[in-house]
C-alpha atoms as a PDB file:
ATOM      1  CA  UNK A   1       6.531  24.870  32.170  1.00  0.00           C
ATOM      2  CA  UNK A   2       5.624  28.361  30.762  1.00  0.00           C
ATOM      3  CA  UNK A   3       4.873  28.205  26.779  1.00  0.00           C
ATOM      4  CA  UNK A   4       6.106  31.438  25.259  1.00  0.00           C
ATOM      5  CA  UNK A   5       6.026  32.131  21.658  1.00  0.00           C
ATOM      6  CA  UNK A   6       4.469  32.108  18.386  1.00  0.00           C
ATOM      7  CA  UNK A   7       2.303  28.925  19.171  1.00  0.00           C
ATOM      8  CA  UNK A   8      -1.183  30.671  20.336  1.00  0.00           C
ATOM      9  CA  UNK A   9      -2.332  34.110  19.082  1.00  0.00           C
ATOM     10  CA  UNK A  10      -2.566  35.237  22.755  1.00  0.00           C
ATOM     11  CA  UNK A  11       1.063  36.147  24.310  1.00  0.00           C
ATOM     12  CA  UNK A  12       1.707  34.459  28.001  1.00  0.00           C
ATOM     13  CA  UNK A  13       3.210  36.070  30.178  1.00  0.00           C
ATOM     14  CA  UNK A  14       4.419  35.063  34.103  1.00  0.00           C
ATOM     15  CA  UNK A  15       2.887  37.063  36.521  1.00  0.00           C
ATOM     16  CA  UNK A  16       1.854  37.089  40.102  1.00  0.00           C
ATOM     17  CA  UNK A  17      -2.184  36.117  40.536  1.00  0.00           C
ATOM     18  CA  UNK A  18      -4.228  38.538  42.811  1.00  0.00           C
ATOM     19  CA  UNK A  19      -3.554  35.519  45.843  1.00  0.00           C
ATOM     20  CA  UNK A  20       0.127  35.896  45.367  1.00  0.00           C
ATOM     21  CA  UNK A  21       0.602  32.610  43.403  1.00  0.00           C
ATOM     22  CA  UNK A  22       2.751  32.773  40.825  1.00  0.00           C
ATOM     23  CA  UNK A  23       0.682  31.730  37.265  1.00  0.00           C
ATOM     24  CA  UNK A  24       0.260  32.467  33.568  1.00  0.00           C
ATOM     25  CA  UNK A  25      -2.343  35.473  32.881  1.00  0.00           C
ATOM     26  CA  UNK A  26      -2.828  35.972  29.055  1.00  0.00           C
ATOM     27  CA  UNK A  27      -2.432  39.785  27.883  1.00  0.00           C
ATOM     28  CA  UNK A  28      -2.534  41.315  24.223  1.00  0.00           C
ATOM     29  CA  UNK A  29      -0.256  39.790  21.854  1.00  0.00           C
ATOM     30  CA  UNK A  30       3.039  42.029  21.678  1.00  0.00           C
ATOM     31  CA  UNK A  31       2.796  44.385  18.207  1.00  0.00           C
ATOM     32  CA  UNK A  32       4.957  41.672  16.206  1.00  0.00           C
ATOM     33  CA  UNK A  33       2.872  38.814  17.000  1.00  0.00           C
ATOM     34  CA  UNK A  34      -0.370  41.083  16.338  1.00  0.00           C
ATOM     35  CA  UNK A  35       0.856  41.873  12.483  1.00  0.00           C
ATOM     36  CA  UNK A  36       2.051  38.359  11.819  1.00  0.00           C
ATOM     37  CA  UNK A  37      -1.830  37.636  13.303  1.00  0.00           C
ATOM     38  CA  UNK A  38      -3.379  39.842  10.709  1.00  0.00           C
ATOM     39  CA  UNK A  39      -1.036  38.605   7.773  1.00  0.00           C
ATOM     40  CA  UNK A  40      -1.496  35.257   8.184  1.00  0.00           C
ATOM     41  CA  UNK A  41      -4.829  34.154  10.332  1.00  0.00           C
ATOM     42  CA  UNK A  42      -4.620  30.870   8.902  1.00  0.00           C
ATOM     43  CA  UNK A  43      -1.260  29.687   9.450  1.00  0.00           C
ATOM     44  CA  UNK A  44      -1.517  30.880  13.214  1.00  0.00           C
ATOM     45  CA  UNK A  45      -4.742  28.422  13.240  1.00  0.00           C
ATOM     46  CA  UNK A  46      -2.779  25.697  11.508  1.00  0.00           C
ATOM     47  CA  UNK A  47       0.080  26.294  14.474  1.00  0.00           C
ATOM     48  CA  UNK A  48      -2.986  25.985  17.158  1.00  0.00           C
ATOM     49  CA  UNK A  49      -3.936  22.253  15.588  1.00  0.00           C
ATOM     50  CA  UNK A  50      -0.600  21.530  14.995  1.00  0.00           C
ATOM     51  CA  UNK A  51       0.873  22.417  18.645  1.00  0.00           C
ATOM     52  CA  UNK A  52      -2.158  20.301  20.285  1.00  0.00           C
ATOM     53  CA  UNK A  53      -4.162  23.262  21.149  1.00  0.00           C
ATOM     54  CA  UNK A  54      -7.807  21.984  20.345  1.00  0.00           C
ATOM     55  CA  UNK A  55      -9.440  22.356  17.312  1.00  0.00           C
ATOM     56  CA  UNK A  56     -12.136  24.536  18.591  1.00  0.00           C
ATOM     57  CA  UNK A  57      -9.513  27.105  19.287  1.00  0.00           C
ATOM     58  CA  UNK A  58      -8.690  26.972  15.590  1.00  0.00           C
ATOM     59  CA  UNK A  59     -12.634  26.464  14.061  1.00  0.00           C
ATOM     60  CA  UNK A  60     -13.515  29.476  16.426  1.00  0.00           C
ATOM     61  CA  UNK A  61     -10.856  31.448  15.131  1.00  0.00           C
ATOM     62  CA  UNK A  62     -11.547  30.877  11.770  1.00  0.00           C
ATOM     63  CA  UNK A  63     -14.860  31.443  11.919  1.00  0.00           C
ATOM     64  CA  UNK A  64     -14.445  35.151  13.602  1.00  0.00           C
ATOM     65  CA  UNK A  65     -11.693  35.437  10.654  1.00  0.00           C
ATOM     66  CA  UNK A  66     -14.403  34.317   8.036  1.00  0.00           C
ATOM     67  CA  UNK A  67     -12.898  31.272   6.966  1.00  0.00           C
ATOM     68  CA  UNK A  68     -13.775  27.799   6.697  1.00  0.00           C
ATOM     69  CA  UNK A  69     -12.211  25.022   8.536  1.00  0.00           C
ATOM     70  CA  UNK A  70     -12.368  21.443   6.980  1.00  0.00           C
ATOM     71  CA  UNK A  71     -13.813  18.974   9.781  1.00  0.00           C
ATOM     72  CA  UNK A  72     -12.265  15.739   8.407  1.00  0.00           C
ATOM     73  CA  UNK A  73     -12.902  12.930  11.077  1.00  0.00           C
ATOM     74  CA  UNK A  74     -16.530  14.324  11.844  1.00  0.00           C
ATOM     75  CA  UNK A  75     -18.027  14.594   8.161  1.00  0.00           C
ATOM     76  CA  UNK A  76     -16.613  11.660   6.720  1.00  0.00           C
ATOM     77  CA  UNK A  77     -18.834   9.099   6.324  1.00  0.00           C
ATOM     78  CA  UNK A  78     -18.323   5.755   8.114  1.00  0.00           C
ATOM     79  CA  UNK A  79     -17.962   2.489   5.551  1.00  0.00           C
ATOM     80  CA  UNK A  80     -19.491  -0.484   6.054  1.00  0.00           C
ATOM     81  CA  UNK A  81     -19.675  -4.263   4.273  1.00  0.00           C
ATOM     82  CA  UNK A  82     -22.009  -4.460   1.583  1.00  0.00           C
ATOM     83  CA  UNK A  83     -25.326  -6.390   2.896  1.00  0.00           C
ATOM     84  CA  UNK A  84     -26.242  -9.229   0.858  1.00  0.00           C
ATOM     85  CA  UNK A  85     -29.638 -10.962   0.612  1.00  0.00           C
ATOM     86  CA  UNK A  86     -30.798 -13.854  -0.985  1.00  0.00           C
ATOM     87  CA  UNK A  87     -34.055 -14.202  -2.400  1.00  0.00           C
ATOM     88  CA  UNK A  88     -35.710 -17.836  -2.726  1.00  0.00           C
ATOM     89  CA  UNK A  89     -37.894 -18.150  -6.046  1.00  0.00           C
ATOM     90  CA  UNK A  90     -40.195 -21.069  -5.807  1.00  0.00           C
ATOM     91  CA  UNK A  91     -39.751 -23.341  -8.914  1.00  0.00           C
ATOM     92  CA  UNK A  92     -36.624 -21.968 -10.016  1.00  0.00           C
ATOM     93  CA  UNK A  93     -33.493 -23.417 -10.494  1.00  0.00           C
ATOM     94  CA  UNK A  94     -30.790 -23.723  -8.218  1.00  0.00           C
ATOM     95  CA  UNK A  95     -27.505 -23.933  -9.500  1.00  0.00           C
ATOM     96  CA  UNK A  96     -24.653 -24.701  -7.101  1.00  0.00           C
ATOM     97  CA  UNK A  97     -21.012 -23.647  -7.589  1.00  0.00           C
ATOM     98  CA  UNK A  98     -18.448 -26.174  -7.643  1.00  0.00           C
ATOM     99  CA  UNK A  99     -14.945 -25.787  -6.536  1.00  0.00           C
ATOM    100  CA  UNK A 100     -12.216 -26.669  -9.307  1.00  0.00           C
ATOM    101  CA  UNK A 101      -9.925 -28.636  -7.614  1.00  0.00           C
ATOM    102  CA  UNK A 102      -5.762 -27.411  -8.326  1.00  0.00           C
ATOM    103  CA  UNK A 103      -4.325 -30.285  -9.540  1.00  0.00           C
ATOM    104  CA  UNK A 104      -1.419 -31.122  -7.383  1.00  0.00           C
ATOM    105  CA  UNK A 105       1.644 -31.093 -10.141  1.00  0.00           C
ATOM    106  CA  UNK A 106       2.438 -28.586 -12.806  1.00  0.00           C
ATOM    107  CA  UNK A 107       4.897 -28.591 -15.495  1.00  0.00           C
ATOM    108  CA  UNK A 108       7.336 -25.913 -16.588  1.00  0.00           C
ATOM    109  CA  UNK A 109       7.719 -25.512 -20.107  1.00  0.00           C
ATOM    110  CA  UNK A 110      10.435 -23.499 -22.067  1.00  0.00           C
ATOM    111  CA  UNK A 111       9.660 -22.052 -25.243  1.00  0.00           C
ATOM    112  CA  UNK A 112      12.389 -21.213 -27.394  1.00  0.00           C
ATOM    113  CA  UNK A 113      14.246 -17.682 -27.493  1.00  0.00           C
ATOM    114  CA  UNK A 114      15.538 -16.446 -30.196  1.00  0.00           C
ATOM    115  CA  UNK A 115      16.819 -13.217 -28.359  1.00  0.00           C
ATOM    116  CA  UNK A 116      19.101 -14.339 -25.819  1.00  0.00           C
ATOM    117  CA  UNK A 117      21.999 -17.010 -26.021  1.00  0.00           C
ATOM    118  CA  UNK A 118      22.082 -20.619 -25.721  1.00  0.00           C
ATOM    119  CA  UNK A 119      24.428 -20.207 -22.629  1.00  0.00           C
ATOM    120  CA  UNK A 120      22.182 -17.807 -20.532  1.00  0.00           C
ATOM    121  CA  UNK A 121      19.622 -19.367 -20.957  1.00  0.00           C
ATOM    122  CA  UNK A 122      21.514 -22.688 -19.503  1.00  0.00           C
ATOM    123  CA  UNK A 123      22.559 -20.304 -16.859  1.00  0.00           C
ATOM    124  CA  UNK A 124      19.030 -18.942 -15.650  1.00  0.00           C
ATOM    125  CA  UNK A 125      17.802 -22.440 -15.780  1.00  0.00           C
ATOM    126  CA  UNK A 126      20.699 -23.318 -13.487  1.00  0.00           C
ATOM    127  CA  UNK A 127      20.032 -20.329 -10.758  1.00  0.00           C
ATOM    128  CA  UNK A 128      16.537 -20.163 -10.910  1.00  0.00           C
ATOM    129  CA  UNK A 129      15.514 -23.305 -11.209  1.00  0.00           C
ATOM    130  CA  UNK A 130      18.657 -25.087  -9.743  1.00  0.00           C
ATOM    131  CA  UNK A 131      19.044 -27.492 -12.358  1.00  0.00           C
ATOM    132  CA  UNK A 132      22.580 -28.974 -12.795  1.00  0.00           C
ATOM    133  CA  UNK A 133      24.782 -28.087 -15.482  1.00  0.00           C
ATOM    134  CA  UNK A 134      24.077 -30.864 -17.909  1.00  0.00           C
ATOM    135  CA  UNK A 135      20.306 -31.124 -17.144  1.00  0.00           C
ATOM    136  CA  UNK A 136      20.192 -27.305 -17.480  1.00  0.00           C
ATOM    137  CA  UNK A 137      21.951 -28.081 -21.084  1.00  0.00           C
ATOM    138  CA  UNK A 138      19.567 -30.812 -22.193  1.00  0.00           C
ATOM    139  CA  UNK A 139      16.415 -28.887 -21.629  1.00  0.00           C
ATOM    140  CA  UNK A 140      18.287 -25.595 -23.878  1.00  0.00           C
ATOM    141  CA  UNK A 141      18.849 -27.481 -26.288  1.00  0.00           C
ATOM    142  CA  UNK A 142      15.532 -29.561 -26.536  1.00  0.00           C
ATOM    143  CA  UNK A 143      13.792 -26.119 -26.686  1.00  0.00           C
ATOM    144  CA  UNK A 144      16.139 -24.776 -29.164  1.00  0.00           C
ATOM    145  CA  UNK A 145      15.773 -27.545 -31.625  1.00  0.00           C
ATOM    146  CA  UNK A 146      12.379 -28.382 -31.140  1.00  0.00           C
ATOM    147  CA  UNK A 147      10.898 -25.344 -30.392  1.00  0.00           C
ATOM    148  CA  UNK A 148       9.583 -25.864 -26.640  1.00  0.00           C
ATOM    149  CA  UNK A 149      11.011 -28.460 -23.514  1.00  0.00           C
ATOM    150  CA  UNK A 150       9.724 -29.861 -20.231  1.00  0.00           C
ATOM    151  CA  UNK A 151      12.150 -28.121 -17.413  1.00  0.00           C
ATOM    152  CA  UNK A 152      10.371 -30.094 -15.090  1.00  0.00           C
ATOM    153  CA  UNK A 153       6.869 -30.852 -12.926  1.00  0.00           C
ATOM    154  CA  UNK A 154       6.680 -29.003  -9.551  1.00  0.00           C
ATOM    155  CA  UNK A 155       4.259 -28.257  -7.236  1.00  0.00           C
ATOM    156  CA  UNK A 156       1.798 -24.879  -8.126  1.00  0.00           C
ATOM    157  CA  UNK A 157       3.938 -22.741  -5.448  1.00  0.00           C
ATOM    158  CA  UNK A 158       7.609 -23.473  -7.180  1.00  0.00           C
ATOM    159  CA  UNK A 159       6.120 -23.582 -10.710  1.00  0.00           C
ATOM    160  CA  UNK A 160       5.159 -20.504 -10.112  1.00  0.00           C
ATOM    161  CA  UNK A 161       7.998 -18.761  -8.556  1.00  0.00           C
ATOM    162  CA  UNK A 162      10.452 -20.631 -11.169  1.00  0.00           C
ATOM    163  CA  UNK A 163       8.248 -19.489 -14.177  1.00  0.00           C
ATOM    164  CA  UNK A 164       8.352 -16.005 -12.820  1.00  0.00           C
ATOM    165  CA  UNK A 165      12.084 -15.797 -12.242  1.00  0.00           C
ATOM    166  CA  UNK A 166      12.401 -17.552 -15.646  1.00  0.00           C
ATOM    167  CA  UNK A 167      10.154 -14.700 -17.112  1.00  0.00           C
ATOM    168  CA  UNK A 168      11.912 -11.749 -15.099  1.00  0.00           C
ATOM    169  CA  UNK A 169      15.138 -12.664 -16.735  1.00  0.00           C
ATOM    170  CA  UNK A 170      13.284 -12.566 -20.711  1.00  0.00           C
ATOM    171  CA  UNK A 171      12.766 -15.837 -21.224  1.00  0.00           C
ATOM    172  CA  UNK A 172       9.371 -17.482 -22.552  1.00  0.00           C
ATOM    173  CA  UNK A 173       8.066 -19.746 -19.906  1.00  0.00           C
ATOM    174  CA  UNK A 174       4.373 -21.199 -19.096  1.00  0.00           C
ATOM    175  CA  UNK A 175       2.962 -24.017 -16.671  1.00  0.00           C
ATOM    176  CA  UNK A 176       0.500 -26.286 -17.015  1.00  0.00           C
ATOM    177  CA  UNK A 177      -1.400 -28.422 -14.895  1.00  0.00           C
ATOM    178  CA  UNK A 178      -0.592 -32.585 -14.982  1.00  0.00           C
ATOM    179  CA  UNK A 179      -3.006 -34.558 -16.214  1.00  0.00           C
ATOM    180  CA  UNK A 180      -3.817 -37.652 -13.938  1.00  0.00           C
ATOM    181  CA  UNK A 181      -4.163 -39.724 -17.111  1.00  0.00           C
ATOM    182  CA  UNK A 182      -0.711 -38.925 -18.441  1.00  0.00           C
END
């Protein structure tokens, strides 16, 4: 109920009110609060903010203590969108932007590695891109022989999340879009 301690410069102390009610009457800070006080004016205004007693406790404090207090929320500056305007020029040339359409398939090609061996790479190609053992085989040792080898044609989303496991583990792996034609 009663707040005593090092949280306000001011000590509080209980004592009976003039009508006989029992209250909290502020007096002069005891002589060990009154040197910390003097020592350290600024942490005992940092206590004030921090311990929910108001700001203008702490700015007014400061300022009789000749200091400066930042005022963050008040002197920031508020950010809005960007505004943008269009200007019509008559006679010019309008040029409208088209949409490139994401093809619908992709392909997942292996290049080869010379780094790592024939067997993890048949083993990545099994977790990552759940290929079975023999398949995973086939498409090593296209790419080993030849130089580069389908894994496969996937949608954009798991193209994309094989080609970056594929690449997380080392190996050299790209997609490409399938052409309609093909």
């Amino acid at each position: 109920m009663l707040s005593v301690g090092t949280s306000s410069p001011a000590f509080v102390a209980p004592r009976l009110r003039l009508d006989g009610s029992p209250g909290a009457v502020r007096t002069a800070p005891p002589a060990s609060q009154a040197l910390n006080l003097r020592a350290a004016p600024l942490a005992f205004a940092a206590k004030d903010v921090a311990a929910g007693s108001g700001l203008l406790l702490a700015a007014s404090f400061a300022a009789r203590s000749g200091r400066r207090v930042a005022r963050r929320a008040v002197d920031m500056p508020v950010k809005e969108p960007p505004v943008t305007t269009t200007v019509a020029i008559p006679g010019a040339k309008v040029e409208e932007e088209t949409k490139q359409k994401r093809a619908d398939e992709y392909r997942l090609v292996l290049y080869n590695d010379p780094l790592n061996k024939r067997e993890f790479v048949a083993r990545c190609l099994m977790t990552i891109c759940l290929l079975k053992e023999g398949d995973a085989y086939q498409v090593m040792m296209k790419a080993h022989k030849e130089g580069v080898a389908v894994v496969g044609t996937y949608s954009f989303e798991t193209a994309e999340a094989y080609c970056d496991g594929l690449k997380s583990q080392g190996l050299s792996v790209d997609i490409f879009p399938v052409d309609k034609d093909e």
